[in-house]
PDB file of N, CA and C in Angstrom:
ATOM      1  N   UNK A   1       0.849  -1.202   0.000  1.00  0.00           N
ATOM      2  CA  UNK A   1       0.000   0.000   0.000  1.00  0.00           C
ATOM      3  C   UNK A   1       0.876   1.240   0.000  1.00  0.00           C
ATOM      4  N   UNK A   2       0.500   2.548  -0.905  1.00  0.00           N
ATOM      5  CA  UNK A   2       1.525   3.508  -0.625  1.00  0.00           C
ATOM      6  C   UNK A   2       0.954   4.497   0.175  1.00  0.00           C
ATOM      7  N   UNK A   3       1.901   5.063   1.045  1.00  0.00           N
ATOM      8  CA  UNK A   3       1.770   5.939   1.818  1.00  0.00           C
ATOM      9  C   UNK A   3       1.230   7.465   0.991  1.00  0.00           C
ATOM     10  N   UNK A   4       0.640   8.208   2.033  1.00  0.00           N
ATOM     11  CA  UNK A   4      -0.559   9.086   1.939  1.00  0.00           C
ATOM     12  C   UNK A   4      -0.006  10.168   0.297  1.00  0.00           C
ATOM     13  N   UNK A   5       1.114  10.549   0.057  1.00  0.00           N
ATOM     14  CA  UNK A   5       1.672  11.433  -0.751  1.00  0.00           C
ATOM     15  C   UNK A   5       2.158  10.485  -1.377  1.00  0.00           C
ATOM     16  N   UNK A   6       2.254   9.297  -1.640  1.00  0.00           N
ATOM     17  CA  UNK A   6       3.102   8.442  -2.557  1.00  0.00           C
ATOM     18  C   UNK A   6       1.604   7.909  -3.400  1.00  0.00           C
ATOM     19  N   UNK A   7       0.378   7.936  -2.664  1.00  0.00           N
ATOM     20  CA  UNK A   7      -0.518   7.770  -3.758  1.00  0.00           C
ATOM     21  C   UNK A   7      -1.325   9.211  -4.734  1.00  0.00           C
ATOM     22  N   UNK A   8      -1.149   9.806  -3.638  1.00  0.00           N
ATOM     23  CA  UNK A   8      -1.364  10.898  -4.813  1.00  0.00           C
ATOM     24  C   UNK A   8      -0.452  11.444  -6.068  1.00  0.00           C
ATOM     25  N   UNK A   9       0.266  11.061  -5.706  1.00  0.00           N
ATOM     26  CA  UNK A   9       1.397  11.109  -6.725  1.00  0.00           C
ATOM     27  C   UNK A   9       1.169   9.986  -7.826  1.00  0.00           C
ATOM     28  N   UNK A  10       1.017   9.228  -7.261  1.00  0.00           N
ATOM     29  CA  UNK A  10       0.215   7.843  -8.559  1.00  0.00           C
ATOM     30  C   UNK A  10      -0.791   8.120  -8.813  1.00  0.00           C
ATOM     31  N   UNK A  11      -2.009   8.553  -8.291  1.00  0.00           N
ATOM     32  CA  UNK A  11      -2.761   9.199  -8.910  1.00  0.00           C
ATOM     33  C   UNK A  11      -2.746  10.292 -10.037  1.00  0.00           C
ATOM     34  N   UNK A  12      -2.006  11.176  -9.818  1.00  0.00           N
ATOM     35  CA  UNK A  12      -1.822  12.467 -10.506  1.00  0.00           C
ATOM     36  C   UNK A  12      -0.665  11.668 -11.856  1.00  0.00           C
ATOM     37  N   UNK A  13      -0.040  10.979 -11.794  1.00  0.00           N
ATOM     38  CA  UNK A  13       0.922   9.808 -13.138  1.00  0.00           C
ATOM     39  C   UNK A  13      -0.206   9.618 -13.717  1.00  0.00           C
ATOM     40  N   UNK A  14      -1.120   8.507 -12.785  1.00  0.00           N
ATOM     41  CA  UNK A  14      -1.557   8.110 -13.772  1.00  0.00           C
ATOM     42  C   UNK A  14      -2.609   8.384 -14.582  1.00  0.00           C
ATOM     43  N   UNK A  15      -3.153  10.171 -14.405  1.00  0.00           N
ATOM     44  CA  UNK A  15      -4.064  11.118 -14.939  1.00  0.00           C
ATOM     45  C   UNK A  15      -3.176  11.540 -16.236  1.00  0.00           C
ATOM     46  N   UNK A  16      -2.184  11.837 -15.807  1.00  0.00           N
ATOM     47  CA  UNK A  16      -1.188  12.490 -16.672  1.00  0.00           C
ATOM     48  C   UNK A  16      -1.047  11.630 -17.816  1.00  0.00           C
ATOM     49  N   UNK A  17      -0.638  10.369 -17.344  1.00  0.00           N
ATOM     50  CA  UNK A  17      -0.489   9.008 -19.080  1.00  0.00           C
ATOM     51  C   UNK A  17      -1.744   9.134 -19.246  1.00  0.00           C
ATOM     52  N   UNK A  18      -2.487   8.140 -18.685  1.00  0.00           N
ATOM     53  CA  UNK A  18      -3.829   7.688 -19.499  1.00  0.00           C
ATOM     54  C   UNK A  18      -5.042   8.787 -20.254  1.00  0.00           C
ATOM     55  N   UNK A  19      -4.905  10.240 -19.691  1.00  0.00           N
ATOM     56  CA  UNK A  19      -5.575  11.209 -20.282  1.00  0.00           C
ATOM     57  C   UNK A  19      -4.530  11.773 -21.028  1.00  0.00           C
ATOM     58  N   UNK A  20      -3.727  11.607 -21.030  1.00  0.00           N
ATOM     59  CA  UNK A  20      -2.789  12.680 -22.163  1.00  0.00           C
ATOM     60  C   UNK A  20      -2.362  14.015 -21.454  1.00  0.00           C
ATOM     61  N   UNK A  21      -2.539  14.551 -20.811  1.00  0.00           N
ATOM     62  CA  UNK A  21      -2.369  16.008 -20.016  1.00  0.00           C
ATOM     63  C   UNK A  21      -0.824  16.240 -20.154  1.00  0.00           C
ATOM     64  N   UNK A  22      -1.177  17.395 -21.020  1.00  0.00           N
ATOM     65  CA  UNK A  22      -0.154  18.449 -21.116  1.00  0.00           C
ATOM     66  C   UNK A  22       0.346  19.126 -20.281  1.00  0.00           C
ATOM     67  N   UNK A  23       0.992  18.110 -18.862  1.00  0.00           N
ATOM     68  CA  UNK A  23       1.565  18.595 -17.903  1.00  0.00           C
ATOM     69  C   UNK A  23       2.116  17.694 -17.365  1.00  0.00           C
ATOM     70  N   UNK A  24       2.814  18.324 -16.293  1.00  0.00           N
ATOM     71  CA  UNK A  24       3.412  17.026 -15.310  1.00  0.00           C
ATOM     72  C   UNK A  24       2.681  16.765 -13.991  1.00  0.00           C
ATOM     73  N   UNK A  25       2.776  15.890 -13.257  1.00  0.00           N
ATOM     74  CA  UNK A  25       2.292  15.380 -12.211  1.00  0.00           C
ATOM     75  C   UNK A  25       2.555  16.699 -11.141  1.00  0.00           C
ATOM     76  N   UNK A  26       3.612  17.487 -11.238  1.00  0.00           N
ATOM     77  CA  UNK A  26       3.794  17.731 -10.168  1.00  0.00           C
ATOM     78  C   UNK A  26       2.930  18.978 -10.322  1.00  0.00           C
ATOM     79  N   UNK A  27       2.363  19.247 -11.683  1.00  0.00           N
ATOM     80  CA  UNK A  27       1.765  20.863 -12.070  1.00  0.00           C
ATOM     81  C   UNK A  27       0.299  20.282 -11.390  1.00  0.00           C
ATOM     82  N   UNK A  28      -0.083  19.098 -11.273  1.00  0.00           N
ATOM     83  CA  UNK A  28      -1.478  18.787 -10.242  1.00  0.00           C
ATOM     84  C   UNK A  28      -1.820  18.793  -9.278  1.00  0.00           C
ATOM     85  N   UNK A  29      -2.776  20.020  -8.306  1.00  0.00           N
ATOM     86  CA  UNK A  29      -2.542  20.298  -7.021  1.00  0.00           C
ATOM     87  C   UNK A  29      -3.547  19.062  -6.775  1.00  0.00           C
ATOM     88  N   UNK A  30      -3.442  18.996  -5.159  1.00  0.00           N
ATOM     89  CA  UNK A  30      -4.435  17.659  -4.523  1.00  0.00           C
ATOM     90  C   UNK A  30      -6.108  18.043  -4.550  1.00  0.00           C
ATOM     91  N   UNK A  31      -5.930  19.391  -4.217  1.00  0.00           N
ATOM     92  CA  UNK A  31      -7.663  19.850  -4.245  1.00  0.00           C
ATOM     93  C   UNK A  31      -7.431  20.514  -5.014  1.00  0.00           C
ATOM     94  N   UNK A  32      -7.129  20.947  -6.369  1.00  0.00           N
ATOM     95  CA  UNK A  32      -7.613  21.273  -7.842  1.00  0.00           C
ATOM     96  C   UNK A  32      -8.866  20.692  -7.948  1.00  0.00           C
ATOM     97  N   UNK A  33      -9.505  21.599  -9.008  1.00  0.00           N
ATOM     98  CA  UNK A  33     -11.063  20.387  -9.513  1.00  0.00           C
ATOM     99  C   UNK A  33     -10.736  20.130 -10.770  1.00  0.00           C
ATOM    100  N   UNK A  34     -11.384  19.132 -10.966  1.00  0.00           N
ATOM    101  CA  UNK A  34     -10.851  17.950 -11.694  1.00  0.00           C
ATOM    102  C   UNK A  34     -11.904  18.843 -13.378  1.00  0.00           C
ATOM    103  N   UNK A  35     -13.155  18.923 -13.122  1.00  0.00           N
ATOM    104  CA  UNK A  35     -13.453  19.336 -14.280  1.00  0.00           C
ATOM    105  C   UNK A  35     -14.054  21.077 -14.026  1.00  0.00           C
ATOM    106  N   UNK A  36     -14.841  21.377 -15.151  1.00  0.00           N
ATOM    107  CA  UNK A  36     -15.111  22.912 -14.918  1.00  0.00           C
ATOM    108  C   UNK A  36     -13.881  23.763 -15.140  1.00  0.00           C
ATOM    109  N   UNK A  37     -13.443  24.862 -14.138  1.00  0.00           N
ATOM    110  CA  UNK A  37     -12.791  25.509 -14.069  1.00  0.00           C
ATOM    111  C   UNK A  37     -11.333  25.561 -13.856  1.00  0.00           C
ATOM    112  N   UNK A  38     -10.872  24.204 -12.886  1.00  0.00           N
ATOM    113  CA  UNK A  38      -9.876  23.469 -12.790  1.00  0.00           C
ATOM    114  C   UNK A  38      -8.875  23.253 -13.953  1.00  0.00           C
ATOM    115  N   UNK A  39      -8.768  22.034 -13.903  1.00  0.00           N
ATOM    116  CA  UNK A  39      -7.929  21.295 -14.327  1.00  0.00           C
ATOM    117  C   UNK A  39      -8.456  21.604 -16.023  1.00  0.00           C
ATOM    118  N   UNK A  40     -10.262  21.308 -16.313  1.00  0.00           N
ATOM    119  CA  UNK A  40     -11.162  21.186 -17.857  1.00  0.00           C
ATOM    120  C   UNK A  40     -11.089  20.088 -18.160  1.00  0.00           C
ATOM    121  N   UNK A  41     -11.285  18.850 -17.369  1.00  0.00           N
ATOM    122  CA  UNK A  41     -11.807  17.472 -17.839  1.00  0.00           C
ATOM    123  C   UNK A  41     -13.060  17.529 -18.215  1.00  0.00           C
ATOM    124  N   UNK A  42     -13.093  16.164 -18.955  1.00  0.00           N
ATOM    125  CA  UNK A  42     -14.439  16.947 -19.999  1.00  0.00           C
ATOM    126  C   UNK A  42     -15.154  15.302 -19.737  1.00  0.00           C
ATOM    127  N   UNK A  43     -16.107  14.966 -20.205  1.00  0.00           N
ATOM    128  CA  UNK A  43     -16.888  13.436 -20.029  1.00  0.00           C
ATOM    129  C   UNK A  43     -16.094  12.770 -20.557  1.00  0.00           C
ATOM    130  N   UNK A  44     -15.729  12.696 -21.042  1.00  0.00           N
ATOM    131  CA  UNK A  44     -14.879  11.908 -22.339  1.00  0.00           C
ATOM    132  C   UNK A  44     -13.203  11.598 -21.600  1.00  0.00           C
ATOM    133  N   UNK A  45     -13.158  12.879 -20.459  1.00  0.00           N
ATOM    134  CA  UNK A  45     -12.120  12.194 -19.742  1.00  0.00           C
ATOM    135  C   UNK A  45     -12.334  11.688 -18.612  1.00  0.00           C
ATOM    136  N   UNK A  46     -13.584  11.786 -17.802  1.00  0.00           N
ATOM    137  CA  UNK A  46     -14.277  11.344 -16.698  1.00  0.00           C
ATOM    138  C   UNK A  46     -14.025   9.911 -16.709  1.00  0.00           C
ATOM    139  N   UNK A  47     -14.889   9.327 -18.040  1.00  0.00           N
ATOM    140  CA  UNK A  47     -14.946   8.013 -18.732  1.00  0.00           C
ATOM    141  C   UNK A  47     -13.796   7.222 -18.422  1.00  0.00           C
ATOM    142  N   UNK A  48     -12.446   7.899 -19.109  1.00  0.00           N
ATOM    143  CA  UNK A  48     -11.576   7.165 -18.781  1.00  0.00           C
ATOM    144  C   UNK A  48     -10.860   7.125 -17.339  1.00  0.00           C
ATOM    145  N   UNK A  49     -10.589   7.950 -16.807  1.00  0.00           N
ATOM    146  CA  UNK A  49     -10.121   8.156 -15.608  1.00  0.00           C
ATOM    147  C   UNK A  49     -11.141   7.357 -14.928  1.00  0.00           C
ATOM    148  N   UNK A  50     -12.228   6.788 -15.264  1.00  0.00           N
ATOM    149  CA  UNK A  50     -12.691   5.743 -14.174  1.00  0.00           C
ATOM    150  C   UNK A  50     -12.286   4.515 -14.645  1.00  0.00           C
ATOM    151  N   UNK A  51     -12.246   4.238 -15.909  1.00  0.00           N
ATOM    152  CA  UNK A  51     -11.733   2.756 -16.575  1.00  0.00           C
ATOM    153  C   UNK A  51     -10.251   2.986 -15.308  1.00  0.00           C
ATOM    154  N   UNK A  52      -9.281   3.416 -15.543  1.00  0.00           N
ATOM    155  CA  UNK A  52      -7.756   3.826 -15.108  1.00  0.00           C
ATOM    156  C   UNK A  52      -8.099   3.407 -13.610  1.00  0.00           C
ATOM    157  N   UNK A  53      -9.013   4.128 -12.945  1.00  0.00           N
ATOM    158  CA  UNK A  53      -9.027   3.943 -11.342  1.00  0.00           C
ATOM    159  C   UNK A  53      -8.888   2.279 -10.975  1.00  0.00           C
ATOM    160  N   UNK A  54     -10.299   1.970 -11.748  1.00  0.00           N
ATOM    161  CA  UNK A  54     -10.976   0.564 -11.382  1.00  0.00           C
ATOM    162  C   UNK A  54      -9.242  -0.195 -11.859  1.00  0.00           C
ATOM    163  N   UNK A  55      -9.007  -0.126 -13.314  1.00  0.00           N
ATOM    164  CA  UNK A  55      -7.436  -1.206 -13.557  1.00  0.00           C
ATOM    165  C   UNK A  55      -6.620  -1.190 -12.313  1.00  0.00           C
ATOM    166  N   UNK A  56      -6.389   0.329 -12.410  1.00  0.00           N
ATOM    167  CA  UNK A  56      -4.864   0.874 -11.329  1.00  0.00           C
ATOM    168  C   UNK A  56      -4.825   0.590  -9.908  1.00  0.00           C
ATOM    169  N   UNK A  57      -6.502   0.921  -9.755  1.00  0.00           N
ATOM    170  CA  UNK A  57      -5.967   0.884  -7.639  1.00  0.00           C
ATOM    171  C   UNK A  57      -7.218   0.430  -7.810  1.00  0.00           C
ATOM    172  N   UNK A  58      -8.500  -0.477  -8.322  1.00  0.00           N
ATOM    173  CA  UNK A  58      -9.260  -1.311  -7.707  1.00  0.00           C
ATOM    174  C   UNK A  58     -10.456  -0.745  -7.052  1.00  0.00           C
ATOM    175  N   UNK A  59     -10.870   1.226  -7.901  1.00  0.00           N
ATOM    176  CA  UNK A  59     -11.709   1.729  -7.350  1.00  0.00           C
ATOM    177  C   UNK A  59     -12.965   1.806  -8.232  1.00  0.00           C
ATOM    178  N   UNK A  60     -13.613   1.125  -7.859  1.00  0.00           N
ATOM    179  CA  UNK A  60     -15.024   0.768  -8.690  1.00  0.00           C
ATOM    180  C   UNK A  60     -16.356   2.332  -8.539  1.00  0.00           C
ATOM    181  N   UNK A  61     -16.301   2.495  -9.384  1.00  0.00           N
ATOM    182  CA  UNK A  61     -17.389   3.613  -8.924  1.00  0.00           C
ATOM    183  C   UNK A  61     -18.577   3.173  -9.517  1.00  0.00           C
ATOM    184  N   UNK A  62     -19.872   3.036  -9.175  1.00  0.00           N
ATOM    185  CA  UNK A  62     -21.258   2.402  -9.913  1.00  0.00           C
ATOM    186  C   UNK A  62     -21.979   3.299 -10.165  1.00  0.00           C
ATOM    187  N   UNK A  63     -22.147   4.759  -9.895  1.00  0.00           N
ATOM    188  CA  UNK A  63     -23.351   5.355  -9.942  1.00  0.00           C
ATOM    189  C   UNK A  63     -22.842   6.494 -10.326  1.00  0.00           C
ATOM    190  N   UNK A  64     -23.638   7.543 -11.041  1.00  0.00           N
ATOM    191  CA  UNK A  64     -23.315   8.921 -11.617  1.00  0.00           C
ATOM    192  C   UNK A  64     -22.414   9.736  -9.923  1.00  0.00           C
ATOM    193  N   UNK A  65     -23.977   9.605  -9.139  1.00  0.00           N
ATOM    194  CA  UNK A  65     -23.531  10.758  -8.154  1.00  0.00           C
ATOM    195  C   UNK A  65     -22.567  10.441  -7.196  1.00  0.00           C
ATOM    196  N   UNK A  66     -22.182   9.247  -7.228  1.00  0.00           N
ATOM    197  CA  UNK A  66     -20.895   8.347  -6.228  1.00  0.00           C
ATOM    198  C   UNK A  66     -19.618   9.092  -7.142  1.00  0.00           C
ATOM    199  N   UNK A  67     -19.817   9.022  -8.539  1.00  0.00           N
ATOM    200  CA  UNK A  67     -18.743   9.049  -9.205  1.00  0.00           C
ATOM    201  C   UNK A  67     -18.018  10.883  -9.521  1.00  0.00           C
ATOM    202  N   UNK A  68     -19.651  11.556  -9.377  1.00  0.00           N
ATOM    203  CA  UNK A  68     -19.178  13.084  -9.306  1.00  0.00           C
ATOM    204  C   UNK A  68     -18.853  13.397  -7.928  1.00  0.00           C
ATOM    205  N   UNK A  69     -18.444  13.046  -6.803  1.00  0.00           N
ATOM    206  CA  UNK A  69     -18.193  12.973  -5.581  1.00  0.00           C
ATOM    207  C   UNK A  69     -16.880  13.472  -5.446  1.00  0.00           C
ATOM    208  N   UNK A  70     -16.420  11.563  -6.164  1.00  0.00           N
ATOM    209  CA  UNK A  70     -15.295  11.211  -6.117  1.00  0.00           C
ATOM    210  C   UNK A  70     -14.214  11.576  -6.904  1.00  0.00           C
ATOM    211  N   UNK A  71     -14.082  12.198  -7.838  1.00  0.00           N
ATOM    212  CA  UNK A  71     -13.788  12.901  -9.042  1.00  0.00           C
ATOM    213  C   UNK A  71     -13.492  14.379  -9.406  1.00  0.00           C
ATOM    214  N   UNK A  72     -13.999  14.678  -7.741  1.00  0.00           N
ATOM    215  CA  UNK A  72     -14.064  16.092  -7.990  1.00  0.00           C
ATOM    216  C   UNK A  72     -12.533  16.635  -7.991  1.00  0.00           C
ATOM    217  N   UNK A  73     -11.323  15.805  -7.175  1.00  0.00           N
ATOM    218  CA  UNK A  73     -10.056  16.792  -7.061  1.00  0.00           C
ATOM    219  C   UNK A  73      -9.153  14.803  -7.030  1.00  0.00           C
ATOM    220  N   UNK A  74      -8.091  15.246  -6.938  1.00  0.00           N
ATOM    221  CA  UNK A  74      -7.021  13.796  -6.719  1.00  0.00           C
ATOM    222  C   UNK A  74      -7.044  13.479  -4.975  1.00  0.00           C
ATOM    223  N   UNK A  75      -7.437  14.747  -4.197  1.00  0.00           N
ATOM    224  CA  UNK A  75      -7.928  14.539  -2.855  1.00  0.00           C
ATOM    225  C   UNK A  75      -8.953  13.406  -2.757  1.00  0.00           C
ATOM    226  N   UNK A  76     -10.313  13.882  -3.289  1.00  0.00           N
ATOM    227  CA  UNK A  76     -11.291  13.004  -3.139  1.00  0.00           C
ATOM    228  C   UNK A  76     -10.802  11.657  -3.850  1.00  0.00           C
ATOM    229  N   UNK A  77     -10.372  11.258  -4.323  1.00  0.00           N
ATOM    230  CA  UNK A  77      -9.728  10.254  -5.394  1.00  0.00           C
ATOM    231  C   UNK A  77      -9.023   9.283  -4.016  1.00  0.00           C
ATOM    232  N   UNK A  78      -7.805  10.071  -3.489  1.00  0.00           N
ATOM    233  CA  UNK A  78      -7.247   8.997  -2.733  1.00  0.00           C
ATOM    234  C   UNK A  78      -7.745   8.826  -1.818  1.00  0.00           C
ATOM    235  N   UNK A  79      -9.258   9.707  -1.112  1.00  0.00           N
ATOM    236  CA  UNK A  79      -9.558   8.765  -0.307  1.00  0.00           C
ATOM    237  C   UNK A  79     -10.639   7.767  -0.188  1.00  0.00           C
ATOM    238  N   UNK A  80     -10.794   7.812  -1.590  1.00  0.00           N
ATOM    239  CA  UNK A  80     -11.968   7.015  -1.733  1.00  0.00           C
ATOM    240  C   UNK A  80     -11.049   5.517  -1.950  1.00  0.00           C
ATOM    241  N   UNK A  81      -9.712   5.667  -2.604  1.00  0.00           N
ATOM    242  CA  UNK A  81      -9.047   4.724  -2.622  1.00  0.00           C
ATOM    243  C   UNK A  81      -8.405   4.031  -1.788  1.00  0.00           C
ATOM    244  N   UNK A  82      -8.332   4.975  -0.729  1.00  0.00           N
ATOM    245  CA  UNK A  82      -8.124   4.529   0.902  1.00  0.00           C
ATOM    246  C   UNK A  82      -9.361   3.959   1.253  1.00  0.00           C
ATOM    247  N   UNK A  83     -10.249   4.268   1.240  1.00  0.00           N
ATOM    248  CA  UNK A  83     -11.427   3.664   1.987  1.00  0.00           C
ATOM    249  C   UNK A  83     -11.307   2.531   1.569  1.00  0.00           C
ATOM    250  N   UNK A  84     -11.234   2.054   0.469  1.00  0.00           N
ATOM    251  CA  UNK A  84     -11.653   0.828  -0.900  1.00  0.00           C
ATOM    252  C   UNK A  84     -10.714  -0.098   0.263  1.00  0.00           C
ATOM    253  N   UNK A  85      -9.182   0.279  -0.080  1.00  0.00           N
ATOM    254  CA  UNK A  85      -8.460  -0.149   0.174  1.00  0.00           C
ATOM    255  C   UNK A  85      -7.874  -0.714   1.764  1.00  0.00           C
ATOM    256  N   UNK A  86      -8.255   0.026   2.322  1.00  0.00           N
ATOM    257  CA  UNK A  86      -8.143   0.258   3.963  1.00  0.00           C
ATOM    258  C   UNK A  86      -6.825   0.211   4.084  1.00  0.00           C
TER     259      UNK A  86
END
């Protein structure tokens, strides 16, 4: 299991490969928002960044409003992946 800043950091990699983002990991703050005004993820990257979660760290999201929750920043992300994960 990685420790608290060693997964956000895998988180924020693996936003960076699998969406393409024209940046580096480290240009991704933890509570940035993920779409809107933020970061500008769009559905089309929502989509994938949940395929990526569920492969990468085993975080299943089932429902629209579970998934706009969780999605909102790489904060909400790791701890939903903490929870998953314990």
């Amino acid at each position: 299991m990685l420790v608290d800043g060693e997964l956000r950091k895998a988180i924020k990699e693996m936003m960076v490969k699998h969406l393409m983002l024209d940046m580096s990991a480290d240009d991704i703050l933890d509570d940035e928002p993920l779409f809107g005004g933020g970061l500008g993820l769009d559905s089309v990257d929502a989509l994938q960044l949940v395929v990526a979660l569920e492969r990468d760290f085993s975080l299943k999201l089932d429902d629209s409003e579970q998934s706009k929750a969780v999605l909102a920043n790489v904060e909400t992300i790791a701890q939903a992946i903490e929870k998953v994960n314990g």
